[in-house]
Protein backbone atom coordinates (compact mmCIF):
# COMPACT_ATOMS: atom_id res chain seq x y z
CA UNK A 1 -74.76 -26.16 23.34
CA UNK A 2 -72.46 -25.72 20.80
CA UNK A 3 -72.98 -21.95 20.31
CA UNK A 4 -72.26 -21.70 23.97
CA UNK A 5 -68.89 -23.50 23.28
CA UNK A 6 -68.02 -21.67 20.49
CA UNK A 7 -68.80 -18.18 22.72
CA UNK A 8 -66.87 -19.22 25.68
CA UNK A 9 -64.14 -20.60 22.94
CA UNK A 10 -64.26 -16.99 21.09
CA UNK A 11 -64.29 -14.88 24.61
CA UNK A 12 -60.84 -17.10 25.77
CA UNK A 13 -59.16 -16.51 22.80
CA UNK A 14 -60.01 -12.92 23.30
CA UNK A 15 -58.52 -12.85 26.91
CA UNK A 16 -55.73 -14.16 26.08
CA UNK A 17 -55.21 -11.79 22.91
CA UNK A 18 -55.73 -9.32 25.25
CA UNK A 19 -53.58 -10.55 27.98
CA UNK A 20 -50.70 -11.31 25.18
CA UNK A 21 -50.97 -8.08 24.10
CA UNK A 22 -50.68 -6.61 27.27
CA UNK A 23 -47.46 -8.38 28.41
CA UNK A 24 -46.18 -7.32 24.97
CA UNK A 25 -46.72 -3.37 25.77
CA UNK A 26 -44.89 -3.86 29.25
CA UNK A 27 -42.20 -5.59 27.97
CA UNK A 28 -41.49 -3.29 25.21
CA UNK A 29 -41.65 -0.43 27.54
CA UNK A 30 -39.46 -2.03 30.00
CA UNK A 31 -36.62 -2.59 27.29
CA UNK A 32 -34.74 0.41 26.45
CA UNK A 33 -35.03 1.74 22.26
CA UNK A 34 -32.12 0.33 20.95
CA UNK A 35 -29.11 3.22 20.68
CA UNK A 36 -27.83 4.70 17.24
CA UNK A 37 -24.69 5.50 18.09
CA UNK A 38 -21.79 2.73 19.43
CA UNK A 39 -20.56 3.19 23.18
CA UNK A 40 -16.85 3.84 23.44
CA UNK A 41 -15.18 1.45 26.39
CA UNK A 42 -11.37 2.42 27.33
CA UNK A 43 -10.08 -0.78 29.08
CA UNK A 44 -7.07 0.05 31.62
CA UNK A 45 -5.26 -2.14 34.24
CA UNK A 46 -6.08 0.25 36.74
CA UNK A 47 -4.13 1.85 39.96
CA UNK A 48 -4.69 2.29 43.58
CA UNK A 49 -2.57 5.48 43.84
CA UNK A 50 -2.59 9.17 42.83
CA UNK A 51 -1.21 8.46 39.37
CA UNK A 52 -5.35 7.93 38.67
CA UNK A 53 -5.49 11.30 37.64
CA UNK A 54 -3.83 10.11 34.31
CA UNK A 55 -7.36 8.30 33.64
CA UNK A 56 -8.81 12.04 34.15
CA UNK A 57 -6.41 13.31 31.85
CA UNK A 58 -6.75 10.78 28.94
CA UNK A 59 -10.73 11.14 29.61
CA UNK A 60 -10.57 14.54 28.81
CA UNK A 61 -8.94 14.43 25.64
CA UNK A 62 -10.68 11.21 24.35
CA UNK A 63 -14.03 13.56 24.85
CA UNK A 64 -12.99 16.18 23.35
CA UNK A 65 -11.64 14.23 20.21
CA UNK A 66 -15.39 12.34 20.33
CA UNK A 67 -18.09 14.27 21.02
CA UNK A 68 -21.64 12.73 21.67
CA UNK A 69 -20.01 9.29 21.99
CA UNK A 70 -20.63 7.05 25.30
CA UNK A 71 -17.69 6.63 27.22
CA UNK A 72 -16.92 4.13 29.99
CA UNK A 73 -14.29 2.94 31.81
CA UNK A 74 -13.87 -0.70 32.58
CA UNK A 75 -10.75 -1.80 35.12
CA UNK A 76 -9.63 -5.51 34.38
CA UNK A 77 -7.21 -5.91 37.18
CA UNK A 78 -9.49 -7.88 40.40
CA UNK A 79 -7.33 -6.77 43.11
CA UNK A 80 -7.53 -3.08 41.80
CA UNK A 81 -11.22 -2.83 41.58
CA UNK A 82 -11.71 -4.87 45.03
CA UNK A 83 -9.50 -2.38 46.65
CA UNK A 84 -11.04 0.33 45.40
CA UNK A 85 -14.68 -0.22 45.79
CA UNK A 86 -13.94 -1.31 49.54
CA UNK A 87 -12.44 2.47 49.69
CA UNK A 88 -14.85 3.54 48.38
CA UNK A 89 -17.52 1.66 50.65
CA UNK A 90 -15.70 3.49 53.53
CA UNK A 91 -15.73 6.28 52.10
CA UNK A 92 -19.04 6.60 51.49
CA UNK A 93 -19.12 7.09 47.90
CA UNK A 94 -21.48 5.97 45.29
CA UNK A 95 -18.70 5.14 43.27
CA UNK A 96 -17.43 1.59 41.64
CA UNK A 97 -15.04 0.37 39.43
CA UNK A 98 -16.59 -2.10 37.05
CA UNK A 99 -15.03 -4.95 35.19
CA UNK A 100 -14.57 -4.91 31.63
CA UNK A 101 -17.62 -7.92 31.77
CA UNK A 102 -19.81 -5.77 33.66
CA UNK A 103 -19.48 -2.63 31.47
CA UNK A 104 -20.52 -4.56 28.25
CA UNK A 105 -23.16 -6.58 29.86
CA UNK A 106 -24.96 -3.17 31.50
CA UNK A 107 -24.48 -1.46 27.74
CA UNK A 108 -26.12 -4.58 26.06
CA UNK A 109 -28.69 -3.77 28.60
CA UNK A 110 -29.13 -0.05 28.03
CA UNK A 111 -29.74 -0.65 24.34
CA UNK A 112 -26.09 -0.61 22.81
CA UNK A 113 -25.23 -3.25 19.90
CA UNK A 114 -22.16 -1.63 18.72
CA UNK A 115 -19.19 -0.99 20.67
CA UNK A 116 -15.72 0.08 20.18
CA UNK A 117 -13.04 -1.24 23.30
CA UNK A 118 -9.96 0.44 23.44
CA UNK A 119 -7.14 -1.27 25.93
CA UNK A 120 -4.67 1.23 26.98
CA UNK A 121 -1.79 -1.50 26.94
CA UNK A 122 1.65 -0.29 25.70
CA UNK A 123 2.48 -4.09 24.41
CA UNK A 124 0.63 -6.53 23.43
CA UNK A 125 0.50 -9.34 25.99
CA UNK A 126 -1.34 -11.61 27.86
CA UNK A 127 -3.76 -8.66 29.30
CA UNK A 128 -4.61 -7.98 25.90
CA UNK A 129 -5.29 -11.04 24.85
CA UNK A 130 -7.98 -11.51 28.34
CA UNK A 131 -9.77 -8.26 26.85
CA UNK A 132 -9.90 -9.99 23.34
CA UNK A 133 -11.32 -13.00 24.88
CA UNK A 134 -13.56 -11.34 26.85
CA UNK A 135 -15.21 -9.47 24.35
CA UNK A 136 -15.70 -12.56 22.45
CA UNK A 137 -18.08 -13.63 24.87
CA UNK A 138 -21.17 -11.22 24.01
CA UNK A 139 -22.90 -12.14 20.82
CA UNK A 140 -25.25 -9.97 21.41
CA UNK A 141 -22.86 -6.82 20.87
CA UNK A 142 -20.26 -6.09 17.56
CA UNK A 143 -17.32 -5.34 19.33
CA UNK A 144 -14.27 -4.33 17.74
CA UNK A 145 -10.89 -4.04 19.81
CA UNK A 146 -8.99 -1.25 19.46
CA UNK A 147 -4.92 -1.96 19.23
CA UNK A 148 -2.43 -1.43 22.11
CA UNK A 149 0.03 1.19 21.69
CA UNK A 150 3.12 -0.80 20.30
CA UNK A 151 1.31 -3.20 17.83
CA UNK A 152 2.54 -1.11 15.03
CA UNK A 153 6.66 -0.30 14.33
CA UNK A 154 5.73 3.00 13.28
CA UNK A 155 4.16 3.75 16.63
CA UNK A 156 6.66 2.29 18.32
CA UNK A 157 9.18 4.63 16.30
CA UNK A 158 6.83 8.23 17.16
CA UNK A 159 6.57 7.37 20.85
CA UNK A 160 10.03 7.15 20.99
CA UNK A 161 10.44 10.76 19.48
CA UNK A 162 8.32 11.73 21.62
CA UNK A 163 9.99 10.62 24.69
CA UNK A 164 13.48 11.27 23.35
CA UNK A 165 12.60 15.33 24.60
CA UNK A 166 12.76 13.81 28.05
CA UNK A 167 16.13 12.12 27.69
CA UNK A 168 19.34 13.58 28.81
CA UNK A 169 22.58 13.98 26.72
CA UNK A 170 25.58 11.72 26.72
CA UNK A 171 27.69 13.76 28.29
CA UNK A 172 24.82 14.28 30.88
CA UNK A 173 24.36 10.67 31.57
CA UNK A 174 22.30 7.38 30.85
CA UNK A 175 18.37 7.12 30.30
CA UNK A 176 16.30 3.98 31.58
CA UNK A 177 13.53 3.30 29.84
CA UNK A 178 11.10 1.51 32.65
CA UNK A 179 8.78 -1.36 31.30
CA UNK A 180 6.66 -3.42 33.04
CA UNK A 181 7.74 -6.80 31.36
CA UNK A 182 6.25 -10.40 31.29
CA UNK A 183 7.32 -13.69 33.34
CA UNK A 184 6.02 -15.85 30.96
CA UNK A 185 8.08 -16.57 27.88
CA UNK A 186 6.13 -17.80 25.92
CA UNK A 187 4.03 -14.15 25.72
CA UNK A 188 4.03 -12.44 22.36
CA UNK A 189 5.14 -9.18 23.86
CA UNK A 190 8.56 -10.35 24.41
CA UNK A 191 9.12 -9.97 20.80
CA UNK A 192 8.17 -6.34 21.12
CA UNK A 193 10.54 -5.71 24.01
CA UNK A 194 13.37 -7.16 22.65
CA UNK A 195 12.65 -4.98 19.42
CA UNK A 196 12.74 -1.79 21.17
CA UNK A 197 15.86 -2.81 23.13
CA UNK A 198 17.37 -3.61 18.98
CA UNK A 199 16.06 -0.39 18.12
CA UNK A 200 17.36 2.05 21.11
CA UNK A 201 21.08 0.11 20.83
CA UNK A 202 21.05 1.25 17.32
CA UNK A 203 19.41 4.80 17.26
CA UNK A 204 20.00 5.83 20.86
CA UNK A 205 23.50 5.47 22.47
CA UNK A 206 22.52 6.44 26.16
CA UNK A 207 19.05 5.05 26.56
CA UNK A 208 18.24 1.66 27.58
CA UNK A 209 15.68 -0.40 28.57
CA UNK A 210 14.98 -2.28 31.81
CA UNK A 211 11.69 -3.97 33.24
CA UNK A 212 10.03 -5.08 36.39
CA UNK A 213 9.55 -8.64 35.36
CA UNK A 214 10.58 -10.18 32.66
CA UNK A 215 13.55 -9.02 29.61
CA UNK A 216 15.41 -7.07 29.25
CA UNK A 217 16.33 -7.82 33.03
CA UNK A 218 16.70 -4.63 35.23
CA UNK A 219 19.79 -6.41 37.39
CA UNK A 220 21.59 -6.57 33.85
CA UNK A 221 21.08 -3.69 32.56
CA UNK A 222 21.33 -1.57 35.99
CA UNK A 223 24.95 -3.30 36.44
CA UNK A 224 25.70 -1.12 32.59
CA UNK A 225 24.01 1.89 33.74
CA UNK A 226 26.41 1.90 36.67
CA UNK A 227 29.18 1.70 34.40
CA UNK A 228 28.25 4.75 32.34
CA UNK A 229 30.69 7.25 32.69
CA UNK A 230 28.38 10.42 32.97
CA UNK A 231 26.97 10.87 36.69
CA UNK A 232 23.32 10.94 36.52
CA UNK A 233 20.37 8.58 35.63
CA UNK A 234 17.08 9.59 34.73
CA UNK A 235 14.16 6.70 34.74
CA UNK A 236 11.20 7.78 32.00
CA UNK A 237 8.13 5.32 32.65
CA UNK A 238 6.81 3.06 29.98
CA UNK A 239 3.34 2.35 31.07
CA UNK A 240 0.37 4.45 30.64
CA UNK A 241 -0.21 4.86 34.61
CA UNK A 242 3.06 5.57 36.42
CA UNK A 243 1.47 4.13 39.38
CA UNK A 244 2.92 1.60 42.02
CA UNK A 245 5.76 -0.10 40.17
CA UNK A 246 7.39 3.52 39.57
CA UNK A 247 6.64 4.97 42.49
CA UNK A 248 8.18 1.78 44.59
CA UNK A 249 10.18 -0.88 42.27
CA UNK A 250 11.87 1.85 40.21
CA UNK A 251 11.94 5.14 41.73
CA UNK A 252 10.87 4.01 45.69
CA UNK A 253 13.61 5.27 48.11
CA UNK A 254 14.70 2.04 49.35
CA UNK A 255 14.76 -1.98 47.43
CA UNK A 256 14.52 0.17 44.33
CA UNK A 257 16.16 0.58 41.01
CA UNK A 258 16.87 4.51 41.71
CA UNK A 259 18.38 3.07 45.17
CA UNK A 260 20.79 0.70 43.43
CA UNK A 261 22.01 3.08 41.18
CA UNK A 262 22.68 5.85 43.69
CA UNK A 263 24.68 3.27 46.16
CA UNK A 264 26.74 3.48 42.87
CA UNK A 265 27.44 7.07 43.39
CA UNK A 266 24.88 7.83 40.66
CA UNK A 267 22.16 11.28 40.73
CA UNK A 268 19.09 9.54 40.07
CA UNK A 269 15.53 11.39 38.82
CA UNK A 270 12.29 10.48 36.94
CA UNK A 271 10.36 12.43 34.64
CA UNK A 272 7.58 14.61 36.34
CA UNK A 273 4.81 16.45 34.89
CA UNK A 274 2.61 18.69 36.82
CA UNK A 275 -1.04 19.28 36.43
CA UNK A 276 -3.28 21.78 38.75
CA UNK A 277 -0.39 22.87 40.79
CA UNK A 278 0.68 19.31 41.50
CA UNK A 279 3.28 17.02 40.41
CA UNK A 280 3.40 13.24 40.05
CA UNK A 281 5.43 10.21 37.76
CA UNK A 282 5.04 11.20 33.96
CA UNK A 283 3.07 7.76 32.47
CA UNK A 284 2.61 7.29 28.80
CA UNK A 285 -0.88 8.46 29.41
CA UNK A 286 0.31 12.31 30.40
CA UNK A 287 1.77 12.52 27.05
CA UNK A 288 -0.73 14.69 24.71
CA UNK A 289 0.78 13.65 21.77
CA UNK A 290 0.80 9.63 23.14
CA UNK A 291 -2.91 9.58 23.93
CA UNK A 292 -3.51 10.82 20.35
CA UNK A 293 -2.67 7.57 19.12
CA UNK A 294 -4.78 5.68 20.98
CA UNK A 295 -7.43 7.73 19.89
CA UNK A 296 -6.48 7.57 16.37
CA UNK A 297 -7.08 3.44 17.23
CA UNK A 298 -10.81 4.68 18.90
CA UNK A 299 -11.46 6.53 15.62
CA UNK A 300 -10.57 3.65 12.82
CA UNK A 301 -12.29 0.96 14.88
CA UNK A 302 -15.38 3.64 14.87
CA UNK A 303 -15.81 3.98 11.10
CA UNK A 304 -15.32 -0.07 10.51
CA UNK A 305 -18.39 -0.76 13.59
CA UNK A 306 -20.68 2.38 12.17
CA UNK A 307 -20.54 0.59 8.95
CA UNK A 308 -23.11 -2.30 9.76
């Protein structure tokens, strides 16, 4: 009797070996070998209109600059994505904008441990504080953020020599630098936007700086650039995407800021650059020279992740 037991005690054990076993060769081929290399995530706000071609643009240089990396997009705006997955729904298109959550949880998934997120903010608000937070939320991953464009003075300094090609003379007129701003005072950024105002009173005697929402206010500083003695105004966009805040609040043809100053006898225009025969708003993020420094962000935050 008891050799009987200890058979049928010896044969279980070996089922469920076996079984165990098993179960352990299914799962490990279900889960994906874990990847070498760290994904690359650019974070953006996101847009609805044409000016999504400046995504395109940026993509193309960030791959170039990085070969054999990962890259993803991830849109944090809701109302962006929801409008346009439903057009693309319509449309028929096996296409989807993914949230910044999404992105890292379906790398996690695919095998990633390291990734580097860069936000394309210009200042560093709120929104970058959300993709901060956010990314603080998957222990599983080592995530290092990338910076926002103007986190550093010195950047702050070369975008603005970039830009200052764009900006007409004195004696041609007045230069409106277009922001999006912040409602909430209490934001960091608005330390950063009052800086640049303090820096273009002092090194630039016709440009100025207005935004949406927020200070410097554009009613103040539109009532100046009506004042300016030389007839014409040209707006230059401060955001990466010169999407629906330029193409309505600033330069839109009517309730606009390009509207206000031409009741005031002013020649308005914005800054333009064309790509594949067509033209469209000139963002931050058409600027060759502008991208480069957020990839110069991608880059450092690479060598610190590679190193564990």
């Amino acid at each position: 009797m008891f050799g009987l037991l200890k058979w049928v005690g010896v044969t279980v054990l070996g089922v469920l070996m076996f079984v165990s076993s098993s179960w352990a060769q299914i799962f490990k081929l279900r889960q994906p070998p874990l990847k070498e290399k760290p994904a690359v995530v650019l974070a953006a706000f996101g847009t609805s209109t044409k000016a999504q071609v400046t995504f395109d643009f940026f993509e193309k240089q960030v791959r170039e600059a990085l070969p054999g990396y990962e890259i993803r997009w991830a849109f944090t705006s809701d109302i962006i994505r929801t409008k346009m997955n439903k057009i693309y729904r319509q449309k028929g298109l096996h296409k989807r904008l993914l949230s910044l959550q999404e992105v890292l949880a379906s790398l996690e998934a695919e095998g990633y441990r390291r990734v580097v997120v860069q936000p394309l903010h210009i200042f560093p608000g709120l929104e970058y504080k959300e993709v901060l937070e956010i990314c603080a939320q998957f222990p599983g991953l080592r995530i290092l953020v990338g910076e926002p464009l103007f986190l550093r003075w010195e950047y702050v300094l070369e975008v603005m020599e970039v830009l200052s090609r764009e900006f007409l003379s004195p004696s041609e007129g007045v230069n409106v630098l277009s922001a999006h701003g912040t409602d909430v005072t209490s934001d960091g950024a608005n330390i950063t936007y009052l800086g640049l105002d303090w820096i273009l009173r002092n090194r630039y005697p016709n440009v100025v700086l207005a935004t949406v929402e927020g200070i410097p206010d554009a009613e103040s500083v539109l009532a100046q650039v009506k004042k300016y003695p030389a007839p014409k105004v040209r707006f230059v966009p401060l955001m990466f995407v010169a999407g629906d805040h330029v193409m309505n609040d600033i330069f839109g043809e009517e309730d606009s800021w390009r509207a206000e100053v031409e009741k005031a006898g002013k020649k308005a225009d914005c800054v333009t650059a064309t790509l594949e025969g067509k033209t469209y708003y000139k963002g931050l993020g058409l600027y060759p020279e502008i991208n480069e420094l957020f990839i110069k962000s991608i880059k450092r935050m690479l060598k610190l992740v590679e190193i564990f």
